[in-house]
N, C-alpha and C. Protein backbone atom coordinates (compact mmCIF):
# COMPACT_ATOMS: atom_id res chain seq x y z
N UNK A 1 26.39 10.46 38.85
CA UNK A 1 27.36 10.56 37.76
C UNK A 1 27.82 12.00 37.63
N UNK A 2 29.15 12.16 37.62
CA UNK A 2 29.41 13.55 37.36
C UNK A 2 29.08 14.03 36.33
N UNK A 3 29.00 15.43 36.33
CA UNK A 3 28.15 16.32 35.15
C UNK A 3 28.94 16.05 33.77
N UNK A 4 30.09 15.78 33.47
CA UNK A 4 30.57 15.99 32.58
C UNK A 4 30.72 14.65 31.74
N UNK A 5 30.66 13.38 32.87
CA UNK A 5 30.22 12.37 32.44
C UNK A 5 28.90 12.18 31.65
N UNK A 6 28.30 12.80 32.09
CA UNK A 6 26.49 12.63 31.58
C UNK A 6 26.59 12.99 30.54
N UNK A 7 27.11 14.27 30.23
CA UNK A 7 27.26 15.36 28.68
C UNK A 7 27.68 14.36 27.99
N UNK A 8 29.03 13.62 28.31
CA UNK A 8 29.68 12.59 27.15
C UNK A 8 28.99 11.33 26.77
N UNK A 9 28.00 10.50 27.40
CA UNK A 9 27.18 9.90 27.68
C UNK A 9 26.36 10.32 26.67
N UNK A 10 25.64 11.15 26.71
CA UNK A 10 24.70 11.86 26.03
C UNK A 10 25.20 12.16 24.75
N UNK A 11 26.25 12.35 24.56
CA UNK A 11 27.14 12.61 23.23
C UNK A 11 26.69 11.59 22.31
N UNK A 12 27.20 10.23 23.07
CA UNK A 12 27.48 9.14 22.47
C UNK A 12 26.58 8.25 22.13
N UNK A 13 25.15 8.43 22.48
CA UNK A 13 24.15 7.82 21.99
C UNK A 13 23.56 8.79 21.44
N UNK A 14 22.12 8.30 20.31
CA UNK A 14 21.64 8.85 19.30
C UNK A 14 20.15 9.25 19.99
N UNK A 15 19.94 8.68 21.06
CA UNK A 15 18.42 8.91 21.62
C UNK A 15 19.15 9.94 23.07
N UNK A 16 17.61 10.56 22.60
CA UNK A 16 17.71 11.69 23.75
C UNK A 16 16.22 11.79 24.73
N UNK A 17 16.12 11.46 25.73
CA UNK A 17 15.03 12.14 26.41
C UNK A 17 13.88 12.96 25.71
N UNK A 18 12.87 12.13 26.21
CA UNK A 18 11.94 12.41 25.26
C UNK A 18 11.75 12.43 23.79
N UNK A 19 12.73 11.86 23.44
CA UNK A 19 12.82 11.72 21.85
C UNK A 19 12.13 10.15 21.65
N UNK A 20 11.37 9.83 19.86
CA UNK A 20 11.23 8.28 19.88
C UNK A 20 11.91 7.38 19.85
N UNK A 21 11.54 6.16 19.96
CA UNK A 21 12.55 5.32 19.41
C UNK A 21 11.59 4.13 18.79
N UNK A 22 11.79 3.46 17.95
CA UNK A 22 11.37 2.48 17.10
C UNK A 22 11.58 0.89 17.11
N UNK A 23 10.99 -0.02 17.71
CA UNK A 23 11.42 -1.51 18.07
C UNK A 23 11.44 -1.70 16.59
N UNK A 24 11.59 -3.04 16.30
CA UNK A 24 11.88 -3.51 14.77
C UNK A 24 10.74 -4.02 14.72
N UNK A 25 9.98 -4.43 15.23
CA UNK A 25 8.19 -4.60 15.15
C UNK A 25 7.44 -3.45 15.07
N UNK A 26 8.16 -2.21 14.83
CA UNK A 26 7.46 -1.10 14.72
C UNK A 26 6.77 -0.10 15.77
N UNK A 27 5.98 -0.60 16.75
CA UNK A 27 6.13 -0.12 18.15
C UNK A 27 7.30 1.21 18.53
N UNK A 28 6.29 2.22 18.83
CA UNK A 28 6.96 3.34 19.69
C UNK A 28 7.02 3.67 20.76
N UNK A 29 8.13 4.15 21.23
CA UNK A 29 8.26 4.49 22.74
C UNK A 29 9.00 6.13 22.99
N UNK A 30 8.32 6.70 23.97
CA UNK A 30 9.19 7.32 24.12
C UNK A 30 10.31 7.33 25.28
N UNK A 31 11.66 7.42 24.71
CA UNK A 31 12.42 7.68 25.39
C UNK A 31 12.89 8.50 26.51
N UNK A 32 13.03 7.44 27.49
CA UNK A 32 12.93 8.52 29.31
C UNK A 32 14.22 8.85 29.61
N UNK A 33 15.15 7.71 29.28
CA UNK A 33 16.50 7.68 29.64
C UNK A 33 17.85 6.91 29.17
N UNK A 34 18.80 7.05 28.69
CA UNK A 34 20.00 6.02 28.34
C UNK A 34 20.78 5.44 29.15
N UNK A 35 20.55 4.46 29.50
CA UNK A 35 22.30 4.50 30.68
C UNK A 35 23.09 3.18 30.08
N UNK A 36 24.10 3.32 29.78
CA UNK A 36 24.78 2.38 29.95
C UNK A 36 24.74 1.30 28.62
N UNK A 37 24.11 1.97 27.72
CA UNK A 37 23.78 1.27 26.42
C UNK A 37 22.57 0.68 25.97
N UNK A 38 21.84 1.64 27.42
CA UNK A 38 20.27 0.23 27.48
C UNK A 38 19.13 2.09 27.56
N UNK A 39 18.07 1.77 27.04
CA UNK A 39 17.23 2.62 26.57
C UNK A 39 15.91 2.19 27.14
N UNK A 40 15.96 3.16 27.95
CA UNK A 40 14.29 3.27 28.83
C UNK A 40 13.19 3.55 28.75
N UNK A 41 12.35 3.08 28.51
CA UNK A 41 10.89 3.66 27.25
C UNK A 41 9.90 3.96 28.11
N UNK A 42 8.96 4.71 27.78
CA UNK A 42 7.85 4.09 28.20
C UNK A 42 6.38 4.27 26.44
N UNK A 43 5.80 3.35 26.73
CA UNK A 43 4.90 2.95 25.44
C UNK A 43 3.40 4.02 25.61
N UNK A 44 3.05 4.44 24.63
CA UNK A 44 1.89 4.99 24.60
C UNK A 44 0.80 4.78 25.86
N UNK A 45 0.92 3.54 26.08
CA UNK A 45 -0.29 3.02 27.33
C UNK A 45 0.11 2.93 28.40
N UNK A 46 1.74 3.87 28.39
CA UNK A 46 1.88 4.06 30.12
C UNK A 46 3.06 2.88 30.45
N UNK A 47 2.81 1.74 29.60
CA UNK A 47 4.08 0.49 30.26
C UNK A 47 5.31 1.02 30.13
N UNK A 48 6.28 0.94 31.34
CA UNK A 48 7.83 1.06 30.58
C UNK A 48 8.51 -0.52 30.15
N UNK A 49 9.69 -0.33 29.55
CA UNK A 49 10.01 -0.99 29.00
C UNK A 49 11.60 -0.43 28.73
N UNK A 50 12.56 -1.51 28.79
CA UNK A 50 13.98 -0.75 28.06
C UNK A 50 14.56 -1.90 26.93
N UNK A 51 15.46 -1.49 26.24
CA UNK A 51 16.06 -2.22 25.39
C UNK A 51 17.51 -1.51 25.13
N UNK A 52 18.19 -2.70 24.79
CA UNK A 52 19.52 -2.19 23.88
C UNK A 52 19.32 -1.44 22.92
N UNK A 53 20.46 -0.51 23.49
CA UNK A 53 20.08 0.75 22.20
C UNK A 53 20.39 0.45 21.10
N UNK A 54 20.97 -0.95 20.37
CA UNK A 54 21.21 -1.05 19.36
C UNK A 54 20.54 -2.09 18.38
N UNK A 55 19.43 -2.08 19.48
CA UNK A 55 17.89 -2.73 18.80
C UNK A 55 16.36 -2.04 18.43
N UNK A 56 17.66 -0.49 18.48
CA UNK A 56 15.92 0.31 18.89
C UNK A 56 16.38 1.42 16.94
N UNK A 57 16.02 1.86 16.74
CA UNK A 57 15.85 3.07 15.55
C UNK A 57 15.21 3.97 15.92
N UNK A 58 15.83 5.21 15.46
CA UNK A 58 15.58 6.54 15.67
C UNK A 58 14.33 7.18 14.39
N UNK A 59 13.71 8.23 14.93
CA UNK A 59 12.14 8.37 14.35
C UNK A 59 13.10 8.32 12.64
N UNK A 60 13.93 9.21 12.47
CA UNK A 60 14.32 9.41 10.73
C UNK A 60 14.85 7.95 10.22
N UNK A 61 15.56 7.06 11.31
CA UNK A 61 15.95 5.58 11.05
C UNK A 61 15.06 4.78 10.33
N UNK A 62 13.51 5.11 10.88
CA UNK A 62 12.53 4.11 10.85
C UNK A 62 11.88 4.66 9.43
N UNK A 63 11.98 6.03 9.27
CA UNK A 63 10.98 6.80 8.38
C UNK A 63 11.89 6.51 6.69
N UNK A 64 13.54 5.73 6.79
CA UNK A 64 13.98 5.53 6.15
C UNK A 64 13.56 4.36 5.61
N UNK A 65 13.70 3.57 6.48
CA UNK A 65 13.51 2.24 6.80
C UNK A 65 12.10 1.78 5.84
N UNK A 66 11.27 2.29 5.93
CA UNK A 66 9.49 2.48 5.74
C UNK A 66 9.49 2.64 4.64
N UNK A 67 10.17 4.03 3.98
CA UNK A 67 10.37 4.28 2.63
C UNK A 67 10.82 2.95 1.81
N UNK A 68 12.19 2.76 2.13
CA UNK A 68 13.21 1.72 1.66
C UNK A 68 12.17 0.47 1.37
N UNK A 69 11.17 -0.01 2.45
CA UNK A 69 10.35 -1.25 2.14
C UNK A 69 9.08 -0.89 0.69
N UNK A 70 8.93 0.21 0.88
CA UNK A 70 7.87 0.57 0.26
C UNK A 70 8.35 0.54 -1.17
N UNK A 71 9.82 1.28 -1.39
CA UNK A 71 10.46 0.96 -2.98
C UNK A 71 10.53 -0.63 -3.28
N UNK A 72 10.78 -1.34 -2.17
CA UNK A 72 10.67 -2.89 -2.52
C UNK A 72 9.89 -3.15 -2.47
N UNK A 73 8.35 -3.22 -2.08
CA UNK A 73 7.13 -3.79 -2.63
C UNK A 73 6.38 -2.78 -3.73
N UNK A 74 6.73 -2.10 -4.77
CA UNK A 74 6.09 -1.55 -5.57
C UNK A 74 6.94 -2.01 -6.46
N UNK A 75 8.42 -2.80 -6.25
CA UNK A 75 9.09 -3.59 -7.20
C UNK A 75 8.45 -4.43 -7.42
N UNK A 76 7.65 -5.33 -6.04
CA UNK A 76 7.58 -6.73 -6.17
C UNK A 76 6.10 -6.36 -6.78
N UNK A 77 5.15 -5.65 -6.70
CA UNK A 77 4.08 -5.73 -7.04
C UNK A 77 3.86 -5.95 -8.56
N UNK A 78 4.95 -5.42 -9.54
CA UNK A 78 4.99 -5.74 -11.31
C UNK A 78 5.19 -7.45 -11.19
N UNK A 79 6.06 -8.20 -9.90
CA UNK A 79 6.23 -9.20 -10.20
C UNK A 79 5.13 -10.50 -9.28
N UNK A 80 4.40 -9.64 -9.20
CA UNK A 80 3.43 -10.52 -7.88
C UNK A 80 2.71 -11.14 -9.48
N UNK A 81 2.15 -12.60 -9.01
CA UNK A 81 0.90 -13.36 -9.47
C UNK A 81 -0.24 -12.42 -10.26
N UNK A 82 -0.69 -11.78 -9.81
CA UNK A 82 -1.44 -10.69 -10.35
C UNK A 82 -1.40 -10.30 -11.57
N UNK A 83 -0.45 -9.76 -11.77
CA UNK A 83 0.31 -9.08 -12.98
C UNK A 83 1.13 -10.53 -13.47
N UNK A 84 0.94 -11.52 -13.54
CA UNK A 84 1.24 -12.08 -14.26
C UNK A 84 0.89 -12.57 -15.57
N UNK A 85 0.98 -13.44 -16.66
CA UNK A 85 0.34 -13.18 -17.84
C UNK A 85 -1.31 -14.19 -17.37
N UNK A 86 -1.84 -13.36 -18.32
CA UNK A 86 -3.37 -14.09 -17.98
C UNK A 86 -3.69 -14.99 -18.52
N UNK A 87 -4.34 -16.01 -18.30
CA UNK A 87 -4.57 -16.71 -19.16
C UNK A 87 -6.02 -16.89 -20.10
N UNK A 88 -6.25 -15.71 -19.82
CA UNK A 88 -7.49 -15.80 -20.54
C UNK A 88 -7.23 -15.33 -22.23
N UNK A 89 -7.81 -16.09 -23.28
CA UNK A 89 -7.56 -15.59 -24.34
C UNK A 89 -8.89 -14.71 -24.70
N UNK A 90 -8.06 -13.18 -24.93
CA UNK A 90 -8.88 -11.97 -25.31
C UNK A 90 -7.65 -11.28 -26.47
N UNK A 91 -8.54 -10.36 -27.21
CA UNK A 91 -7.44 -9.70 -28.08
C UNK A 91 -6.71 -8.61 -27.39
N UNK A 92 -5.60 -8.47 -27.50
CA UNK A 92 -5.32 -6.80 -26.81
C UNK A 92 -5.82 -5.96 -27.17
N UNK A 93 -6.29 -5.52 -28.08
CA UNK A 93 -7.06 -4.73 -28.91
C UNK A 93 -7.97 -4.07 -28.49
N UNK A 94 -8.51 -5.46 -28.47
CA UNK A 94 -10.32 -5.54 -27.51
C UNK A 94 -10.53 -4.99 -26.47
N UNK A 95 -9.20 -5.59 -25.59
CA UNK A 95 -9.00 -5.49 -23.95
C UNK A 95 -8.66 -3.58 -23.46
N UNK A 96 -7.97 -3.42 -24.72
CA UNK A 96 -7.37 -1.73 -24.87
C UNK A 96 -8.64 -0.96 -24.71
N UNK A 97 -9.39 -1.62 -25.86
CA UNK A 97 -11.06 -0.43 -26.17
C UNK A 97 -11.92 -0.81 -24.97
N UNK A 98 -11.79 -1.85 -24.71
CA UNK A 98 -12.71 -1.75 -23.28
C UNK A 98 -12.21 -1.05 -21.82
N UNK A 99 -11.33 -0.75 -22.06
CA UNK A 99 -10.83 -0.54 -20.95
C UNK A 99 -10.94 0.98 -20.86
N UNK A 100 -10.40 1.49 -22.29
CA UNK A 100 -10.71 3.26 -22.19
C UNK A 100 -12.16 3.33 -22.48
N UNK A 101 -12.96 2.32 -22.59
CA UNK A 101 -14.77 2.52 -22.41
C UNK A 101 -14.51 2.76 -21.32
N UNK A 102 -14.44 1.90 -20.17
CA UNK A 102 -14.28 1.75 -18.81
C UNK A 102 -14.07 2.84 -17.90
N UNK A 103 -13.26 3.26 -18.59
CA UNK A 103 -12.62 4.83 -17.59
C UNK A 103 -13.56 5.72 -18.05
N UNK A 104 -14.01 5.90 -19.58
CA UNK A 104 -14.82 7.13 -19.90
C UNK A 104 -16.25 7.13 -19.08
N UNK A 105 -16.34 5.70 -18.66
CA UNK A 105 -17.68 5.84 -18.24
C UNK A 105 -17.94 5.81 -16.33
N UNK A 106 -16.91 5.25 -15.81
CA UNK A 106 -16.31 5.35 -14.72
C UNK A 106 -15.11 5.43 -13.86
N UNK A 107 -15.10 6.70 -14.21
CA UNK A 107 -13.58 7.59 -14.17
C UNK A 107 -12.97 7.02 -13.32
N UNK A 108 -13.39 6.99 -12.08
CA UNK A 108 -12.00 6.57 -11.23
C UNK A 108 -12.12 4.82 -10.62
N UNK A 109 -12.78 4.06 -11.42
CA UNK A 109 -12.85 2.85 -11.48
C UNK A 109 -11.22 1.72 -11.79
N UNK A 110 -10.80 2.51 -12.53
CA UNK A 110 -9.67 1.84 -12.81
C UNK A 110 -8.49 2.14 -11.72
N UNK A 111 -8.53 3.24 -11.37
CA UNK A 111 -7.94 3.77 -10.25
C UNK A 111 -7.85 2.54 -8.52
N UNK A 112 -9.59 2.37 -8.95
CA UNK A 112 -9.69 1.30 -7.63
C UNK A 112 -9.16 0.77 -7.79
N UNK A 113 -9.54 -0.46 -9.19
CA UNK A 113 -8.82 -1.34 -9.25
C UNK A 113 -7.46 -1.84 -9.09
N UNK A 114 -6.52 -0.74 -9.88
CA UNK A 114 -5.04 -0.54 -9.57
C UNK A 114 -4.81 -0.93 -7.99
N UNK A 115 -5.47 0.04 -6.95
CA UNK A 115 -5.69 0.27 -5.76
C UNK A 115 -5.66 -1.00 -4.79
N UNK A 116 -6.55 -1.42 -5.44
CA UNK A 116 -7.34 -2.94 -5.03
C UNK A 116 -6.49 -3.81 -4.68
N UNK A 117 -6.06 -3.82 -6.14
CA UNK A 117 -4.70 -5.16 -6.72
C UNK A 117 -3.83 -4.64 -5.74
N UNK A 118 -3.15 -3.47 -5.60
CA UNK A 118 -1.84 -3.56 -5.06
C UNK A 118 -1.93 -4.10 -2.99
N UNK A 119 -3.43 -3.22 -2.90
CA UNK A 119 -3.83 -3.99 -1.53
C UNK A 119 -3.98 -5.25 -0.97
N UNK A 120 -4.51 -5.89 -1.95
CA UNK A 120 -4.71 -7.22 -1.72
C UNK A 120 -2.88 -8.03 -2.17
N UNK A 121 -2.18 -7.31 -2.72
CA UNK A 121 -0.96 -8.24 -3.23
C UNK A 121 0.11 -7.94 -1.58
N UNK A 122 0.04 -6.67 -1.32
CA UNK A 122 0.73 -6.43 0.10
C UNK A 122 -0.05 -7.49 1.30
N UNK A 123 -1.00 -7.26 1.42
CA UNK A 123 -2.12 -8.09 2.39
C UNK A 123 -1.07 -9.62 2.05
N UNK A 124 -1.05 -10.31 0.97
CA UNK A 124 -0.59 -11.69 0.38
C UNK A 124 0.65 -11.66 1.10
N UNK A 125 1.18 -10.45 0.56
CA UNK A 125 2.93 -10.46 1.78
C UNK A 125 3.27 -10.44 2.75
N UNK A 126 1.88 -10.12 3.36
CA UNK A 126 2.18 -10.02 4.80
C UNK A 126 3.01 -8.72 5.17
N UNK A 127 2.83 -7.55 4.20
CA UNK A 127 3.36 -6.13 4.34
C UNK A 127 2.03 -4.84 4.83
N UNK A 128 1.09 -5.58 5.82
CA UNK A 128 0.07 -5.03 6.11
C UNK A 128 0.59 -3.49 6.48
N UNK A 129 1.71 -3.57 7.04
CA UNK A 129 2.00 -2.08 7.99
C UNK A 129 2.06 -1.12 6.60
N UNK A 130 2.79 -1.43 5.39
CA UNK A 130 2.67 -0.52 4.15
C UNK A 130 1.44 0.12 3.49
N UNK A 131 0.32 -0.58 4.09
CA UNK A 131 -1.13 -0.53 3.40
C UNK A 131 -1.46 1.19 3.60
N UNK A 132 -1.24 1.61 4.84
CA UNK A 132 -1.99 2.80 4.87
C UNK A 132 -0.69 3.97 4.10
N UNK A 133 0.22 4.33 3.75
CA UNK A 133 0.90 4.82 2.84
C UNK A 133 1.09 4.25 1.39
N UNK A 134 0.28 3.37 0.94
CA UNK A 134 0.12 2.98 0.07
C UNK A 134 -0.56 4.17 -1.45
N UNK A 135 0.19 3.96 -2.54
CA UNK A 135 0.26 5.56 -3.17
C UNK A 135 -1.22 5.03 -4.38
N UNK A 136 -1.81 5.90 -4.40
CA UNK A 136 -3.07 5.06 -5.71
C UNK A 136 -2.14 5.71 -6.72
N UNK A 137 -1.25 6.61 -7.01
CA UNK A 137 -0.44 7.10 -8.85
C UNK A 137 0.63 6.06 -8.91
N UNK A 138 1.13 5.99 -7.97
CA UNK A 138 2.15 4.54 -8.14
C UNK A 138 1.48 3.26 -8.88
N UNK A 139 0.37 2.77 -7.91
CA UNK A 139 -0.48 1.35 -8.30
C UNK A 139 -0.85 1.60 -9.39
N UNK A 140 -1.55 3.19 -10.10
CA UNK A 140 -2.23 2.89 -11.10
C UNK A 140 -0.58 2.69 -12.38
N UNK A 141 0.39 3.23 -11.96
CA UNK A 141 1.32 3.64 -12.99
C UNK A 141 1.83 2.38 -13.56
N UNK A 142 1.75 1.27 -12.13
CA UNK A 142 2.64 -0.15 -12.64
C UNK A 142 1.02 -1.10 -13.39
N UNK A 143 -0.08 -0.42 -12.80
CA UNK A 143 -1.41 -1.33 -13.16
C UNK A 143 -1.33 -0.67 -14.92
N UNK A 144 -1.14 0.13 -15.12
CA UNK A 144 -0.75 0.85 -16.72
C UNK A 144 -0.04 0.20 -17.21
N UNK A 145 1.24 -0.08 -16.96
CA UNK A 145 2.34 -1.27 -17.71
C UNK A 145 2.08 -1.96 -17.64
N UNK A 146 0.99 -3.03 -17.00
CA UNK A 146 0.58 -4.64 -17.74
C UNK A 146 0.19 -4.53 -18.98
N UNK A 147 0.04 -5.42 -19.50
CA UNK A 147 -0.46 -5.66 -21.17
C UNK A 147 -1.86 -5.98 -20.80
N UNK A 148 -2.56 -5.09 -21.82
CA UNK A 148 -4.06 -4.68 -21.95
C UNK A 148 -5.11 -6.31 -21.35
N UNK A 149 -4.58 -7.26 -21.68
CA UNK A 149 -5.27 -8.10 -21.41
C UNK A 149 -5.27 -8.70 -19.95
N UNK A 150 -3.98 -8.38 -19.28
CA UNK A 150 -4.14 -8.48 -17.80
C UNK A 150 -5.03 -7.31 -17.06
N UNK A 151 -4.89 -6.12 -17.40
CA UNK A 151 -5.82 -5.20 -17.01
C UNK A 151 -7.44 -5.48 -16.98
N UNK A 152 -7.57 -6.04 -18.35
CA UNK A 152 -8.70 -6.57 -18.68
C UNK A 152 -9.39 -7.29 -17.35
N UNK A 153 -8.80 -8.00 -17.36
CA UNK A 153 -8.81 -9.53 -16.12
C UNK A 153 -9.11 -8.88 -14.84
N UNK A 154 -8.44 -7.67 -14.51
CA UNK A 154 -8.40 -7.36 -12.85
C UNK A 154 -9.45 -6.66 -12.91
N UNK A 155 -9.88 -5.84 -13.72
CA UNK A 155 -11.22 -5.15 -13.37
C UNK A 155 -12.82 -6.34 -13.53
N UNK A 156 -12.14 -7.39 -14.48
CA UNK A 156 -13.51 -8.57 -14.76
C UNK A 156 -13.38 -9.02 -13.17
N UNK A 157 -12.47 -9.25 -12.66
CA UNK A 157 -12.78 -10.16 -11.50
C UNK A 157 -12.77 -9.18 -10.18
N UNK A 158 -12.83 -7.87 -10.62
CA UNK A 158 -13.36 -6.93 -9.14
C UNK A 158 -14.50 -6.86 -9.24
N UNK A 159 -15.40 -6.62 -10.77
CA UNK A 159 -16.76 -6.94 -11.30
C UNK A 159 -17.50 -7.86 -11.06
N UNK A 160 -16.37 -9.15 -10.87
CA UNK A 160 -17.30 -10.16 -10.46
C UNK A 160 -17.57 -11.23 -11.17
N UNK A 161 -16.80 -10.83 -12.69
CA UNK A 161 -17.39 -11.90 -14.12
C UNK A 161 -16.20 -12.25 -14.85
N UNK A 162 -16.66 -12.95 -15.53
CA UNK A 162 -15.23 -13.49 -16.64
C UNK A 162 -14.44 -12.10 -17.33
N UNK A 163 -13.52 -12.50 -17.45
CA UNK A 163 -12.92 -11.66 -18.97
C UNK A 163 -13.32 -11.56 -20.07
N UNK A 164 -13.63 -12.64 -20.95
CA UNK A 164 -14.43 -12.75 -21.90
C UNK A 164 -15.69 -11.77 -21.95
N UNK A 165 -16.79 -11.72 -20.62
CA UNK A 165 -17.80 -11.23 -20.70
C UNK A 165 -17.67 -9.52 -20.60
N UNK A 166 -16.47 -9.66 -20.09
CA UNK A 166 -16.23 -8.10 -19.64
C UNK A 166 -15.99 -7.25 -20.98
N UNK A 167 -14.55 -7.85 -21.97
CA UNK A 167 -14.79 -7.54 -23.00
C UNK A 167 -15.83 -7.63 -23.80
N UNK A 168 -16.54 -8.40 -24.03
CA UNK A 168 -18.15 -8.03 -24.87
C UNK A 168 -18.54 -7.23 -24.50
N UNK A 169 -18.33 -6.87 -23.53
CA UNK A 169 -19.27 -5.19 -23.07
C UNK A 169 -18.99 -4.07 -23.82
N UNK A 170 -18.13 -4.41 -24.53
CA UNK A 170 -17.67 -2.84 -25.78
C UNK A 170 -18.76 -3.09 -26.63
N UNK A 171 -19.72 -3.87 -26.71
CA UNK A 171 -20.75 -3.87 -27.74
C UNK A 171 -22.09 -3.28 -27.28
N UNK A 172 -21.99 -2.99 -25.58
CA UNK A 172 -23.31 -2.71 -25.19
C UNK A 172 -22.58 -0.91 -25.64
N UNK A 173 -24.22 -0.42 -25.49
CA UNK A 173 -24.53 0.81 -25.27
C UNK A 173 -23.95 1.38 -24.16
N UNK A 174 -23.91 2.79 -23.69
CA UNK A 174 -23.38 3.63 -22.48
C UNK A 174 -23.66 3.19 -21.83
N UNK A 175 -25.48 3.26 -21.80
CA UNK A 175 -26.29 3.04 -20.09
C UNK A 175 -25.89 1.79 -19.50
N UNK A 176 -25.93 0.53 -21.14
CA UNK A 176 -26.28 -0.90 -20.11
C UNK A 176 -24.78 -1.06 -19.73
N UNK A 177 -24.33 -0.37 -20.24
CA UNK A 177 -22.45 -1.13 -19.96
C UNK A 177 -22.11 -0.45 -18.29
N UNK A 178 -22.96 1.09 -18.48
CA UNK A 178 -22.49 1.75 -17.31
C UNK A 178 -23.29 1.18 -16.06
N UNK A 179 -24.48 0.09 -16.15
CA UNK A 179 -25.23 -0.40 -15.57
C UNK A 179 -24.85 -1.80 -14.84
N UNK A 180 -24.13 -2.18 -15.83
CA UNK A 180 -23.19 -3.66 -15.58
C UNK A 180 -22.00 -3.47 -14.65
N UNK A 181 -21.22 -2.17 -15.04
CA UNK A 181 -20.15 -1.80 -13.83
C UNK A 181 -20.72 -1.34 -12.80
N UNK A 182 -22.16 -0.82 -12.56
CA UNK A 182 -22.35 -0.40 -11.03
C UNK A 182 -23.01 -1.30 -10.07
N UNK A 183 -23.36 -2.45 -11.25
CA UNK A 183 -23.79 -3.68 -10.65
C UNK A 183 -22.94 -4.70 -9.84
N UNK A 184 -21.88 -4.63 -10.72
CA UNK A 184 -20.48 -5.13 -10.07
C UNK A 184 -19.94 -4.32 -8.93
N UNK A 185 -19.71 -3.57 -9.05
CA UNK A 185 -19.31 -1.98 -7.79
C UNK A 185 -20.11 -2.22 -6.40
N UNK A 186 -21.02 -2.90 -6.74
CA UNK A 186 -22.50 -2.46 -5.62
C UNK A 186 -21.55 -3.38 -4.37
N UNK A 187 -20.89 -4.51 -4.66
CA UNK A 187 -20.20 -5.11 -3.73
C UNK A 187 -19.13 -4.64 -2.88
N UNK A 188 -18.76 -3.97 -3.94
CA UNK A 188 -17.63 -2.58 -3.21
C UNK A 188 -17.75 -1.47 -2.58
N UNK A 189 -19.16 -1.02 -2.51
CA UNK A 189 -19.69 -0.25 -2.27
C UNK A 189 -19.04 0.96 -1.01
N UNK A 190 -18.62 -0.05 -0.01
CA UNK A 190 -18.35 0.91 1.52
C UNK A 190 -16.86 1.49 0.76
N UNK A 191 -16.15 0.54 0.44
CA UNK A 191 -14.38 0.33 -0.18
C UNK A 191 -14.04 1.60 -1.28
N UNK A 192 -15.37 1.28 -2.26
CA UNK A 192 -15.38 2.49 -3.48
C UNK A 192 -15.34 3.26 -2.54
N UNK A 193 -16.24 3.85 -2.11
CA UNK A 193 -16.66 5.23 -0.83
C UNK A 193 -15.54 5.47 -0.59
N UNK A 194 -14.91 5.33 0.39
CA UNK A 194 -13.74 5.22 1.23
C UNK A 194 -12.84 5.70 0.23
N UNK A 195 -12.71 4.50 -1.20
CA UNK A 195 -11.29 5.27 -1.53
C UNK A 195 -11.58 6.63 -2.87
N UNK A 196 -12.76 6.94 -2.92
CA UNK A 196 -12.97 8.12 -3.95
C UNK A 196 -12.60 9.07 -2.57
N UNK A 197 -12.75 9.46 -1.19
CA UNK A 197 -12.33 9.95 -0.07
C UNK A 197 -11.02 10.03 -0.13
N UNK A 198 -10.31 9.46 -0.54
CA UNK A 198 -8.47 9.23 -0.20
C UNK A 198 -8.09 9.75 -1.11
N UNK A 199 -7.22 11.08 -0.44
CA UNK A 199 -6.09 11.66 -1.25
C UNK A 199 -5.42 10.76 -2.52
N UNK A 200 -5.55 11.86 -3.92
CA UNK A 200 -5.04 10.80 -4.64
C UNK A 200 -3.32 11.14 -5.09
N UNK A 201 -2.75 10.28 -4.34
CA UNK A 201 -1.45 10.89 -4.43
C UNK A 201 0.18 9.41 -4.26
């Protein structure tokens, strides 16, 4: 190809040699070559591979792309099952004072939980690839806007126990109440670990 052909060539597509490119299954390649509208890869493990360049996304395409999904499942997460109304009858009241027991006595417990919920609601969507950019101030911010008695609910059933029982726990003492949440926790144990480890951001 003459030289000046190639330059214009090169103009006109968005991938360049050695640059990534992004399948819509997420999969990266890097880019060896363009010709002709078709994009020459080769994959982390050495396979090549080409595609139409107008099936592939560029690294900032994809990093848009990623974002863009992520504002739509932290929409859908206020409207997932979860956060829906509970049906357990507790007072809000109740559900309020137990809950700032809860945190005073295991600070970043509620944090999991938030955490938890929003993991397990992506997992439900089948938005597994979002999990590891998944924000714990986001989860806890929309797990904050439920009404006290759904909150209630998500930490009783990471615990392990009813709602009902969870709220009675504003009647125990520090130790046994703080004894009852680490009893519940003990199941979480590797998960807690892991996410008191994770940037909280």
């Amino acid at each position: 190809m003459h030289r000046g052909a190639i330059v214009l060539a090169l103009c006109m597509t968005k991938f360049r040699p050695g640059s990534i490119a992004y399948a819509k299954d997420g999969r990266s390649y890097t880019v060896e070559i363009v010709d002709g509208g078709t994009v020459y890869c080769t994959a982390s493990n050495g396979i090549e591979a080409d595609f139409p360049e107008s099936s592939l996304l560029t690294e900032s395409e994809w990093t848009a792309r990623a974002n863009g999904r992520r504002d739509i499942s932290y929409a859908r997460l206020k409207q997932s099952k979860a956060y829906a109304s509970s049906p357990d009858r507790i007072d809000p009241a109740l559900a309020e004072q137990v809950l700032v027991k809860t945190e005073r006595l295991e600070p970043s417990l509620l944090d999991f939980v938030a955490f938890t919920t929003a993991h397990q609601i992506l997992l439900d969507n089948h938005d597994d690839d979002l999990i590891s950019g998944l924000s714990i101030v986001k989860s806890r911010q929309i797990f904050d806007e439920a009404k006290p008695e759904i909150r209630a609910r998500l930490v009783a059933e990471l615990l392990g126990m009813k709602t009902e029982v969870f709220a009675s726990a504003l009647k125990l003492g520090d130790n046994l109440m703080r004894a009852m949440i680490e009893k519940g926790l003990a199941v979480h144990a590797t998960a807690f670990d892991e996410f008191l480890d994770r940037p909280r951001k």
